[in-house]
N, C-alpha and C. Protein backbone atom coordinates (compact mmCIF):
# COMPACT_ATOMS: atom_id res chain seq x y z
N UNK A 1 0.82 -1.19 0.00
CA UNK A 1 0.00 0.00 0.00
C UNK A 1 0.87 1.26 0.00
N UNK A 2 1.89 1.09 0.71
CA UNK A 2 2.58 2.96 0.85
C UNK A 2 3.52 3.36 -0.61
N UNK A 3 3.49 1.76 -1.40
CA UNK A 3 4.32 1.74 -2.47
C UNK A 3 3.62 2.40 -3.42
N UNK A 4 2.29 1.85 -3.75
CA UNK A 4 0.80 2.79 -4.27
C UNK A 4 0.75 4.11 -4.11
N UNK A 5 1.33 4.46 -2.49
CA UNK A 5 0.60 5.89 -1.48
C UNK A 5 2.04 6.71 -2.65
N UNK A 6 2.87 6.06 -2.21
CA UNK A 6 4.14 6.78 -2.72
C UNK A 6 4.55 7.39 -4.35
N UNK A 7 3.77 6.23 -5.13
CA UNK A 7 3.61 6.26 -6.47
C UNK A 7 2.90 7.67 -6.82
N UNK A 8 1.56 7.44 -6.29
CA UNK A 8 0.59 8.83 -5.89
C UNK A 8 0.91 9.91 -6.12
N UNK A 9 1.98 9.94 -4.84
CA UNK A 9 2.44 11.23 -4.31
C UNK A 9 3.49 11.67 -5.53
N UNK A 10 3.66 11.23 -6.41
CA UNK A 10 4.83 11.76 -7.14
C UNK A 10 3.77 11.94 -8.16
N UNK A 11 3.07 12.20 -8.44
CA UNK A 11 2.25 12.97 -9.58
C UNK A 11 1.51 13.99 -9.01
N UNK A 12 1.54 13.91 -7.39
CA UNK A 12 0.85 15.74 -6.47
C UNK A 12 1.91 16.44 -7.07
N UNK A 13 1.48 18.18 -7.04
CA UNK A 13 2.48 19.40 -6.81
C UNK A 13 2.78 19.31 -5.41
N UNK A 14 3.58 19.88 -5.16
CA UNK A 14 4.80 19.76 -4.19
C UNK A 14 3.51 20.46 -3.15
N UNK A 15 2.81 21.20 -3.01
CA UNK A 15 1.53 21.83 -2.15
C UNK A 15 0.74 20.55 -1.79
N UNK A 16 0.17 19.34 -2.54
CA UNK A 16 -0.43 18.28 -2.31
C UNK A 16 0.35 17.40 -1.66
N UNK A 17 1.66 16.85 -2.20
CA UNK A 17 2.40 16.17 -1.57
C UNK A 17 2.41 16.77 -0.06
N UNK A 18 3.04 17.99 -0.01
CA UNK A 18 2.50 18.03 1.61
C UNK A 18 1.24 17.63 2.29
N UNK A 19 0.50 18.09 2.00
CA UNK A 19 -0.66 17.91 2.73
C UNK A 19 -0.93 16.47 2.34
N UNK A 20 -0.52 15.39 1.96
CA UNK A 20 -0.84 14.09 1.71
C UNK A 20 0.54 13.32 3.04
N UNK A 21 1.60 14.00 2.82
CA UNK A 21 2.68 13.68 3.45
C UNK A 21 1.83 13.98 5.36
N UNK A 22 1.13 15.00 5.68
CA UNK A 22 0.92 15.27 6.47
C UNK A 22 -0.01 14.05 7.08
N UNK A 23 -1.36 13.56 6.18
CA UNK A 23 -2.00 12.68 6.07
C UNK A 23 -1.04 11.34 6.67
N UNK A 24 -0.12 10.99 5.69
CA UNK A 24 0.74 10.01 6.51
C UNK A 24 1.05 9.88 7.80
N UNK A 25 1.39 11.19 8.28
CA UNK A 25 2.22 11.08 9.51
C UNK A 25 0.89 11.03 10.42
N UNK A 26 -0.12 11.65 10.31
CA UNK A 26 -1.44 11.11 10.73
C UNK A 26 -1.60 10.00 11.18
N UNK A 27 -1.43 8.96 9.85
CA UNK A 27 -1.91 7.49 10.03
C UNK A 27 -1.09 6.65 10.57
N UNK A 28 0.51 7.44 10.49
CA UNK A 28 1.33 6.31 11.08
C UNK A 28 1.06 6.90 13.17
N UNK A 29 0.38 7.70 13.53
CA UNK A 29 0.26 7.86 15.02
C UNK A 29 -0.55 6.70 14.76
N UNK A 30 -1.44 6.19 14.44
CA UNK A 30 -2.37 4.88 14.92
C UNK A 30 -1.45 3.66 15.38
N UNK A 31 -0.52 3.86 15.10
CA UNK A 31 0.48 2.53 15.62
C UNK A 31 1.80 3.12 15.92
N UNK A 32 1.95 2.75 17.08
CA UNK A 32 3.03 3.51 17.45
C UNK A 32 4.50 2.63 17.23
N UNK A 33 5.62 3.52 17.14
CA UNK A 33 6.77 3.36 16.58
C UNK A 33 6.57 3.14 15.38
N UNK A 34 8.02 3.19 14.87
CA UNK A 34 8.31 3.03 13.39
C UNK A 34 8.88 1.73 12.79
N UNK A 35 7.94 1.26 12.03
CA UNK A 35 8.34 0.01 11.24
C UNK A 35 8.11 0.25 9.37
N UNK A 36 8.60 -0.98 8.99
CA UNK A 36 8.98 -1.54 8.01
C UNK A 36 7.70 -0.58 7.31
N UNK A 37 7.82 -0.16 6.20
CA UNK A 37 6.29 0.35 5.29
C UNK A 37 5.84 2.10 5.91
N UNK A 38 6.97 2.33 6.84
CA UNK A 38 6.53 3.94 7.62
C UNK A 38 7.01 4.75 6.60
N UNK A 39 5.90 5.84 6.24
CA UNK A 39 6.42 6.89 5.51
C UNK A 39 6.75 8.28 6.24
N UNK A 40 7.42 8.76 5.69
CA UNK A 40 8.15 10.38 6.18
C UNK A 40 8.77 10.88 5.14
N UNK A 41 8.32 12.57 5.39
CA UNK A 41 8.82 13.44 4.66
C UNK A 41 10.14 13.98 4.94
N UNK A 42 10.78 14.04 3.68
CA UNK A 42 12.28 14.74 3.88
C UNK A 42 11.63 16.57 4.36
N UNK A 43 12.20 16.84 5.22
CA UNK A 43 11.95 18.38 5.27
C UNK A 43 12.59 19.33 4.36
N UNK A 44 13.38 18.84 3.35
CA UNK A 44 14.24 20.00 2.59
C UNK A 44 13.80 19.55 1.61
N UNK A 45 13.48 18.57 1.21
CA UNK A 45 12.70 18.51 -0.09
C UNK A 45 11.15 18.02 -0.12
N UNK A 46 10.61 17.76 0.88
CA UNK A 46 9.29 17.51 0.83
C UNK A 46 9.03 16.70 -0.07
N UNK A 47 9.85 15.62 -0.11
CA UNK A 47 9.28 14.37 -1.07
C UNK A 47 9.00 13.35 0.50
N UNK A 48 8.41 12.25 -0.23
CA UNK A 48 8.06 11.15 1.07
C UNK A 48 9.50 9.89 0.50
N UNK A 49 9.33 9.43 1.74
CA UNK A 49 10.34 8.44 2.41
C UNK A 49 9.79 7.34 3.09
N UNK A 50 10.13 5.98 2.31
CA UNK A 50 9.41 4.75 2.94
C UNK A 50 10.56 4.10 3.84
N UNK A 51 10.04 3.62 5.02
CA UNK A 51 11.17 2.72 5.64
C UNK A 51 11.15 1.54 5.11
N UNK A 52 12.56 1.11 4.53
CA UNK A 52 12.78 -0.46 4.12
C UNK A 52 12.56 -1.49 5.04
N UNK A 53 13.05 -0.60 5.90
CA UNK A 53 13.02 -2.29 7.09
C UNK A 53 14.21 -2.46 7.34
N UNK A 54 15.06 -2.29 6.52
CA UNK A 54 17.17 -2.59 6.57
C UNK A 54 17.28 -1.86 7.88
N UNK A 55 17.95 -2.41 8.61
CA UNK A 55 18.91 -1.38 9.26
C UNK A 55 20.68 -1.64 9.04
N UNK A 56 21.59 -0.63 8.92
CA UNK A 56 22.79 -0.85 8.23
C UNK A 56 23.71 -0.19 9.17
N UNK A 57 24.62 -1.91 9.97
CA UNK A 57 25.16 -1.53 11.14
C UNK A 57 26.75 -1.50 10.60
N UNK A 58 27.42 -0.79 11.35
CA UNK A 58 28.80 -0.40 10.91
C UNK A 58 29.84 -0.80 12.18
N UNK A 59 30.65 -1.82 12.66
CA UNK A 59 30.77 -2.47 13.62
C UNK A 59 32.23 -2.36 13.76
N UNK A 60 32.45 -1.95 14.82
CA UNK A 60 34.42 -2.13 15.13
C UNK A 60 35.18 -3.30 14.46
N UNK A 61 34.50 -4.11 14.48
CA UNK A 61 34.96 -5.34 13.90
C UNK A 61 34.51 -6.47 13.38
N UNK A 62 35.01 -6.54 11.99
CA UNK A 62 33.77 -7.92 11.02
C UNK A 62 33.35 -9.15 12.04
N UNK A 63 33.89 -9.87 13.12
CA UNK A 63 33.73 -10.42 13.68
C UNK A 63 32.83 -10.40 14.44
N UNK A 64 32.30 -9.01 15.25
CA UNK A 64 30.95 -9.05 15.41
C UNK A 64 29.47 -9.08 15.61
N UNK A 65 29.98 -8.74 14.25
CA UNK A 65 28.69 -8.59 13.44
C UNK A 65 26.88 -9.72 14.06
N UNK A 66 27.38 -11.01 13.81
CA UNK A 66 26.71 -11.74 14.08
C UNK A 66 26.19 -11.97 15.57
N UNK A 67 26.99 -11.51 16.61
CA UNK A 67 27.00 -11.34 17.94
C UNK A 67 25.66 -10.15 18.38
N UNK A 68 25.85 -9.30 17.54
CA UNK A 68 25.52 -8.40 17.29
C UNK A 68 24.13 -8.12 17.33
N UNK A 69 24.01 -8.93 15.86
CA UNK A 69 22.18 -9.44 15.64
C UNK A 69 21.60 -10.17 16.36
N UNK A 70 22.41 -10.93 17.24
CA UNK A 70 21.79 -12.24 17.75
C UNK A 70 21.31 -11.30 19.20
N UNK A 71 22.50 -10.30 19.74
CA UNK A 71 21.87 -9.80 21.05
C UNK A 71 20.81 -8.97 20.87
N UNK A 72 20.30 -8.42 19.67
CA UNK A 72 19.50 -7.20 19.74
C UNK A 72 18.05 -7.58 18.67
N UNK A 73 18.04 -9.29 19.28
CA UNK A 73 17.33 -9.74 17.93
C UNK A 73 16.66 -9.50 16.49
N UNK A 74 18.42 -9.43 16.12
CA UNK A 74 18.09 -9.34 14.64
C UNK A 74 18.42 -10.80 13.63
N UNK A 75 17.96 -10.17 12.40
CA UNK A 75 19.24 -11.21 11.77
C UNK A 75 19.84 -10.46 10.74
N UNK A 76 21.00 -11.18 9.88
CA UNK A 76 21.95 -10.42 8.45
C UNK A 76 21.53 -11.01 7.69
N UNK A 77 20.57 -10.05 6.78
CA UNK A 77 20.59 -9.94 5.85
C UNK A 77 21.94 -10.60 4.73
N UNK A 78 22.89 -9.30 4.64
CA UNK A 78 24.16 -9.43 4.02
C UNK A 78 25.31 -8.65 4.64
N UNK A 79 26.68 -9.31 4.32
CA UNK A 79 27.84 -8.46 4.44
C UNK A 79 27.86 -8.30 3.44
N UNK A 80 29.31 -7.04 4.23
CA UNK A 80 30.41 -6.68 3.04
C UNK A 80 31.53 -7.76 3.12
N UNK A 81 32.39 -7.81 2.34
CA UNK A 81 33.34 -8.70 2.82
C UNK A 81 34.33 -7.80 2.69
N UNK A 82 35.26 -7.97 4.05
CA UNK A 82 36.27 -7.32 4.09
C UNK A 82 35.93 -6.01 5.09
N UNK A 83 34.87 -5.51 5.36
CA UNK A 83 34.52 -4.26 5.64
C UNK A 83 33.81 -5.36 7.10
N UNK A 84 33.09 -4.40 7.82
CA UNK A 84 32.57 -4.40 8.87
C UNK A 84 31.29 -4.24 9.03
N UNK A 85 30.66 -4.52 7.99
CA UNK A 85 29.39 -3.03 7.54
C UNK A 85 28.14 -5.00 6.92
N UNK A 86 27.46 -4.32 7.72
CA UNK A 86 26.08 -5.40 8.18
C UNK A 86 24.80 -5.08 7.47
N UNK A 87 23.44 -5.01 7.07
CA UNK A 87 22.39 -5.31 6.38
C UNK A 87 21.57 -5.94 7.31
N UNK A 88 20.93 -5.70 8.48
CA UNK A 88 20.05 -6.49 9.36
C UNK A 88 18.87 -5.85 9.02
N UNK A 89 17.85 -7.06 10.00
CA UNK A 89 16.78 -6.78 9.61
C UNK A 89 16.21 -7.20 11.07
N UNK A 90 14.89 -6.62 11.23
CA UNK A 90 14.80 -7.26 13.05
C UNK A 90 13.61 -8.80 12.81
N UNK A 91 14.17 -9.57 13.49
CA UNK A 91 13.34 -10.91 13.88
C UNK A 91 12.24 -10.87 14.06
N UNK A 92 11.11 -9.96 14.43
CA UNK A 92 10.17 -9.57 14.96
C UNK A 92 9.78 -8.47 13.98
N UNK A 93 8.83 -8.57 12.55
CA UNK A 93 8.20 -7.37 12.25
C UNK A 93 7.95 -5.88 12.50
N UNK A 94 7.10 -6.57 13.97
CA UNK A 94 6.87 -5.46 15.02
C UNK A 94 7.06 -4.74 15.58
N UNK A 95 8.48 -5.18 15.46
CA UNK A 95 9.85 -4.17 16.13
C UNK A 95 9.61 -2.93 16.16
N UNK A 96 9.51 -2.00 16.97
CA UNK A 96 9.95 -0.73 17.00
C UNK A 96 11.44 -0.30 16.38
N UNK A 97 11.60 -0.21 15.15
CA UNK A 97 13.18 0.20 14.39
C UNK A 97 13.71 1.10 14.76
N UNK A 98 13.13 2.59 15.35
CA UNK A 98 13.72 3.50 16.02
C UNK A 98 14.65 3.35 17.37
N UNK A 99 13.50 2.27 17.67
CA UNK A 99 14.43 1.42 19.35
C UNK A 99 15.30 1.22 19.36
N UNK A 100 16.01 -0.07 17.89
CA UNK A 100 16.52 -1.14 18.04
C UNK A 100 17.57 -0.04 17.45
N UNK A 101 17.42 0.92 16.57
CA UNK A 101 18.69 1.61 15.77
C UNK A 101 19.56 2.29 17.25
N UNK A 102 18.32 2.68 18.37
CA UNK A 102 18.75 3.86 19.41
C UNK A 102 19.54 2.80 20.33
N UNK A 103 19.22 1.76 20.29
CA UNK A 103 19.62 0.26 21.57
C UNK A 103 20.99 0.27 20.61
N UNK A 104 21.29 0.21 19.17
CA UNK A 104 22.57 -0.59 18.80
C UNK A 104 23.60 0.85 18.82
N UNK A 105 22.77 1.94 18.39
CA UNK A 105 24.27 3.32 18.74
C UNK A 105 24.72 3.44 20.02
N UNK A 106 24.07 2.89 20.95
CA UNK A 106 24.56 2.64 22.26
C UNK A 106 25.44 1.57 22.57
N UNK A 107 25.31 0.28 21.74
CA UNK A 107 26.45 -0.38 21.83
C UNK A 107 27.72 -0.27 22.07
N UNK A 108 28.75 -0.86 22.85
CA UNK A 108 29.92 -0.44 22.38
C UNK A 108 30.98 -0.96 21.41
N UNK A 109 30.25 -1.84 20.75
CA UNK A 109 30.89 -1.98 19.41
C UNK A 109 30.53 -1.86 18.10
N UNK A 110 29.39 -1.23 18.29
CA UNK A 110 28.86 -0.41 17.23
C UNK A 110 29.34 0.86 16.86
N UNK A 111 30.02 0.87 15.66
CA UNK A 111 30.46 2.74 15.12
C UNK A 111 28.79 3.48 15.00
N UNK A 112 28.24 2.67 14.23
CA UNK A 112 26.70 3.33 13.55
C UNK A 112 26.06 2.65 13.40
N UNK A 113 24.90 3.14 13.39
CA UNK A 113 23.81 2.30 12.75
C UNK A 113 22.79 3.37 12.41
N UNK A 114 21.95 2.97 11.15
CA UNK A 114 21.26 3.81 10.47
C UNK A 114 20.04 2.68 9.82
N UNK A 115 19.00 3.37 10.00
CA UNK A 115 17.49 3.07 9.39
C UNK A 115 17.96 3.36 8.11
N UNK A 116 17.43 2.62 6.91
CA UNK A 116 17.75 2.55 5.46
C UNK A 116 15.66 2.96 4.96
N UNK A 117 16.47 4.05 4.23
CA UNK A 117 15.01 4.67 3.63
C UNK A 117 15.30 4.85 2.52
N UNK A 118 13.44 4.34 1.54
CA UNK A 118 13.81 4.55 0.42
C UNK A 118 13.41 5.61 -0.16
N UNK A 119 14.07 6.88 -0.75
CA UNK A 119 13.38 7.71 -1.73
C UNK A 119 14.34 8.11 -2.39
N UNK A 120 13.04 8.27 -3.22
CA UNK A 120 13.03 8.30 -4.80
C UNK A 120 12.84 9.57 -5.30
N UNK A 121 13.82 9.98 -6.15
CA UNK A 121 14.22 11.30 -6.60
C UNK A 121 14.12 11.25 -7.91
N UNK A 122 13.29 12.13 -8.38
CA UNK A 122 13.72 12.42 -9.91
C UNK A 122 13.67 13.91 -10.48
N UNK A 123 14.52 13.79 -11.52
CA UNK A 123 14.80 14.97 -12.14
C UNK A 123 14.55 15.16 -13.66
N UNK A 124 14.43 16.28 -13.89
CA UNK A 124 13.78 16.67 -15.40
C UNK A 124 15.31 17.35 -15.85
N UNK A 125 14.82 17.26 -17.15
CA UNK A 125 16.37 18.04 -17.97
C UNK A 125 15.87 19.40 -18.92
C-alpha cells in the first residue's frame, strides 16, 4: 500500500504532496513506533520516504557482526566482505526500528547504525 501511497504522491504538486505527506504522519500515530512500510517526509525537499526495514550496522569489527544481531534480535541480511558493515533486519516485524537503531548506537561496538530509507528522486532536464 505505501508503495501505491508513494507512487501517488509523485504525480501531487509539491503543495499536495504536503498535505498528503501530512496525512501520513497522521496514520502512522495509529500505531506507534516506526516500522517496516513507515512513511516520512524529507523536510528539505518535501518528497516522502518509505522505511525499508534494513537497518545498516557499521561495527568495530567484522567479527561481530553476528553477535551483534543475535543480542538485539536481529538477523543479516548481508555483508560486506572485508569491511565491517552489516544489512540487518529485526526478527520480529513489530519491532519498534527507532528502538533497536537507538539500543545498537549505544552499543559499544557499534560505530553506527542507520534506518535505510527509500526515496526516490527524480529529475527533469
Amino acid at each position: 500500500m505505501n508503495t501505491f501511497l508513494l507512487s501517488l504522491a509523485m504525480a501531487f504538486s509539491a503543495s499536495n504532496v504536503q498535505a498528503l505527506s501530512q496525512h501520513y504522519h497522521q496514520q502512522a500515530q495509529l500505531k506507534p513506533g516506526v516500522q517496516q512500510g513507515s512513511v516520512f517526509e524529507n523536510k528539505l525537499t518535501n518528497e516522502l520516504a518509505t522505511v525499508t526495514g534494513n537497518i545498516l550496522v557499521l561495527a568495530h569489527s567484522q567479527s561481530q557482526l553476528h553477535a551483534i544481531a543475535h543480542e538485539h534480535n536481529l538477523h543479516v541480511v548481508s555483508t560486506t566482505s572485508g569491511l565491517s558493515l552489516a544489512v540487518m533486519q529485526a526478527a520480529d516485524k513489530d519491532s519498534d526500528l527507532e528502538t533497536i537503531v537507538e539500543a545498537l548506537a549505544a552499543d559499544p561496538r557499534v560505530k553506527q547504525a542507520k534506518l535505510e530509507l527509500n526515496e526516490t528522486r527524480f529529475y527533469t532536464r
